[in-house]
Protein backbone atom coordinates (compact mmCIF):
# COMPACT_ATOMS: atom_id res chain seq x y z
CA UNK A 1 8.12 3.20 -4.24
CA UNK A 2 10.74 5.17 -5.94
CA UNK A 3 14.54 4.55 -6.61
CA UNK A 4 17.39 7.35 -7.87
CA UNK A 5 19.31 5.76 -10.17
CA UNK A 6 22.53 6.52 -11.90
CA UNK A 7 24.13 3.98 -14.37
CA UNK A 8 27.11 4.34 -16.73
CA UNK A 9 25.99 1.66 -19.17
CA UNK A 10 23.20 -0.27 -19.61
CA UNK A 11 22.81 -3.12 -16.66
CA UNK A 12 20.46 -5.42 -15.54
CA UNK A 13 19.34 -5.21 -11.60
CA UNK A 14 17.66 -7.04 -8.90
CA UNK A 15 15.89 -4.10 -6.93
CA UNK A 16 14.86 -5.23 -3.36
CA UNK A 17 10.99 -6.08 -3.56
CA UNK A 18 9.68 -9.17 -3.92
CA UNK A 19 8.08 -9.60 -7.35
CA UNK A 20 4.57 -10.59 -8.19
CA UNK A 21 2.11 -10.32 -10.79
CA UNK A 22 0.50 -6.52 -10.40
CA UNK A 23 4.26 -4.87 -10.35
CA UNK A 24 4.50 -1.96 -12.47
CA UNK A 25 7.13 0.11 -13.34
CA UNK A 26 7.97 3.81 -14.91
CA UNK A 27 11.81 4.92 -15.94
CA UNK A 28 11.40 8.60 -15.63
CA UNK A 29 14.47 10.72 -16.38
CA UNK A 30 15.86 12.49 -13.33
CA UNK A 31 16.05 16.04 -14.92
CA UNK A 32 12.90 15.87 -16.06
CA UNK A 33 10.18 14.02 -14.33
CA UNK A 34 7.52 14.08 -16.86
CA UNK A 35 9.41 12.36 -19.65
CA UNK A 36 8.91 8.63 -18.40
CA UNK A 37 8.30 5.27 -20.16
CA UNK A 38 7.40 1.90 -19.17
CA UNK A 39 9.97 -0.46 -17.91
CA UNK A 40 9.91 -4.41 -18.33
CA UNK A 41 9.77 -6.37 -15.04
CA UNK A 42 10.35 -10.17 -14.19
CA UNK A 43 11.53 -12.39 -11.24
CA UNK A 44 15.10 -12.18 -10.63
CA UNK A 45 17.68 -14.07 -8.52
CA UNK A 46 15.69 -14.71 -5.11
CA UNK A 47 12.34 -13.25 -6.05
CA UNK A 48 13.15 -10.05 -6.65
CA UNK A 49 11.67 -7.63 -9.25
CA UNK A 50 14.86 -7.65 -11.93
CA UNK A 51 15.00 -5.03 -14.98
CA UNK A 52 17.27 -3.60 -17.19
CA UNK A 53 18.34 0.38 -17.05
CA UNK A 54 19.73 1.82 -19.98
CA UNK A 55 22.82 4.23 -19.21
CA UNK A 56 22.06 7.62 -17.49
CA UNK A 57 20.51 9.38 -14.40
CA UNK A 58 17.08 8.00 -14.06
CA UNK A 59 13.94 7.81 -11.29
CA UNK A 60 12.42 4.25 -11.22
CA UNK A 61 8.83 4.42 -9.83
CA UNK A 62 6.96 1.41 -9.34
CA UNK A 63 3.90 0.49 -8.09
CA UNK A 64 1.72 -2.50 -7.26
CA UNK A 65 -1.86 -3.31 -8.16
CA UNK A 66 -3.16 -6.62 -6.37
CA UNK A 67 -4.35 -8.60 -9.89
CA UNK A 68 -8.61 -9.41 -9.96
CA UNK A 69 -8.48 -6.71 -7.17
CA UNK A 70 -11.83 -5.26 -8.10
CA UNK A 71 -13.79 -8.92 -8.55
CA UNK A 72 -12.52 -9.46 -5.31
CA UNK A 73 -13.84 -6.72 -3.89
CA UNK A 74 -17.67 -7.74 -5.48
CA UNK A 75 -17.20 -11.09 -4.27
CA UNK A 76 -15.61 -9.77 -0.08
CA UNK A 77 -19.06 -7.71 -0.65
CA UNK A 78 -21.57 -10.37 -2.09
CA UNK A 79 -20.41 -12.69 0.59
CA UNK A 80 -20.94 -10.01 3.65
CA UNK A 81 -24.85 -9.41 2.54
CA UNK A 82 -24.99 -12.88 2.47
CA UNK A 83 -24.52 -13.23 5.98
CA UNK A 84 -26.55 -10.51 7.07
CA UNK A 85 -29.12 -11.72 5.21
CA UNK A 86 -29.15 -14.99 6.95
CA UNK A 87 -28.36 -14.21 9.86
CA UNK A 88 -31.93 -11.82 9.71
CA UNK A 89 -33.65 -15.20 8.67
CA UNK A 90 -35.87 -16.98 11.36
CA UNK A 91 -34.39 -20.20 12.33
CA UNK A 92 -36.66 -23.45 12.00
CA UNK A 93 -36.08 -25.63 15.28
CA UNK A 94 -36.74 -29.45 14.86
CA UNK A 95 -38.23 -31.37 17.68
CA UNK A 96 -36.61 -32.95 20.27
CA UNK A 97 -35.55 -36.58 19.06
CA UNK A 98 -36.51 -39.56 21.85
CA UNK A 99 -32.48 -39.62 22.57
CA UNK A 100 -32.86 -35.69 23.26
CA UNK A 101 -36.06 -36.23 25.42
CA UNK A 102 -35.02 -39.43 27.34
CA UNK A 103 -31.97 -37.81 28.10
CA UNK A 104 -33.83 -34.02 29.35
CA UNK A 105 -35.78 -36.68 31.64
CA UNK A 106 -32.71 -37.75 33.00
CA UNK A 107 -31.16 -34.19 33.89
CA UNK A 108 -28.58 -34.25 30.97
CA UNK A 109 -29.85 -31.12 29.42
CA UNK A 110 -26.48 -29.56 30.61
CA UNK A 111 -24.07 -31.36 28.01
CA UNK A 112 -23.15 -29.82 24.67
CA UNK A 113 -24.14 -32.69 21.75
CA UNK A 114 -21.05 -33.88 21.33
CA UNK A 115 -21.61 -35.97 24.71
CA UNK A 116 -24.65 -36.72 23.66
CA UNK A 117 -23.22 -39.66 21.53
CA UNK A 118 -20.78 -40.20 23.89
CA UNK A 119 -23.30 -41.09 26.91
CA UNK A 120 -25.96 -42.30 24.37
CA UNK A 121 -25.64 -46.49 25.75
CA UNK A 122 -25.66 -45.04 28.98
CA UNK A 123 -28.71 -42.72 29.08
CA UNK A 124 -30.72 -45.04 27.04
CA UNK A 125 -30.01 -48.22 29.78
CA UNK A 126 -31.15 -45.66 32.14
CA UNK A 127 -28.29 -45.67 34.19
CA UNK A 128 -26.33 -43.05 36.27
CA UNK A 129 -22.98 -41.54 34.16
CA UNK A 130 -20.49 -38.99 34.97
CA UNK A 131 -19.97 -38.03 31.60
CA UNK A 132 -17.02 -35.18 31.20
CA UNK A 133 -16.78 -32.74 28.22
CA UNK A 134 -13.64 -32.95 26.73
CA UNK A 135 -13.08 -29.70 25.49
């Protein structure tokens, strides 16, 4: 992002960009681009990235550079393996508990778990339920 500047004496401004850690800034001279330095940035009034300019004709260039951008990166990639990887893993089943079977012998093989506790009293007396998933 780049601002053309021209200031008769030295002032302090608010330029309008939020500011967080990673801002950078350069304070290149408008006649010739290659003569820059770095410039000092804070939070000003609202949030917004506040400096000082000396007097003159002048380019301000900043940029931003999200902070612990590359250990992010490792750890958005680490993570992403890790979920291929187990999703590539076998899955152990456990047996049917006597709830589970009961309840299979009763026709309830239909509802999600969730009813299961629900309609648990109910399959295990043996009696008939309308049980509705409340989803």
């Amino acid at each position: 992002m780049s601002y053309r500047v021209e200031v008769e004496h030295q002032t302090e401004v608010a330029l309008n960009e939020s500011y967080y850690t990673g801002w950078t800034g350069k304070l290149c001279d408008a006649e010739n681009t290659q003569k820059c330095h770095a410039m000092a940035l804070s939070a000003g009034p609202g949030g917004y990235i506040k400096t000082v300019l000396p007097a003159g004709t002048y380019e301000v260039n900043l940029t931003y550079d999200a902070p612990y951008k590359n250990q992010l990166q490792v750890i958005f990639w680490v993570c992403v393996l890790l979920m291929l990887a187990s999703a590539a893993l076998p899955v152990k089943r456990r047996a049917a508990g006597a709830e589970e079977q009961k309840a299979k012998s009763l026709g309830f093989l239909a509802y999600p778990p969730q009813i299961w506790k629900i309609c648990k009293n109910v399959v295990l007396a043996k009696a008939t339920a309308n049980c509705i998933s409340h989803r």
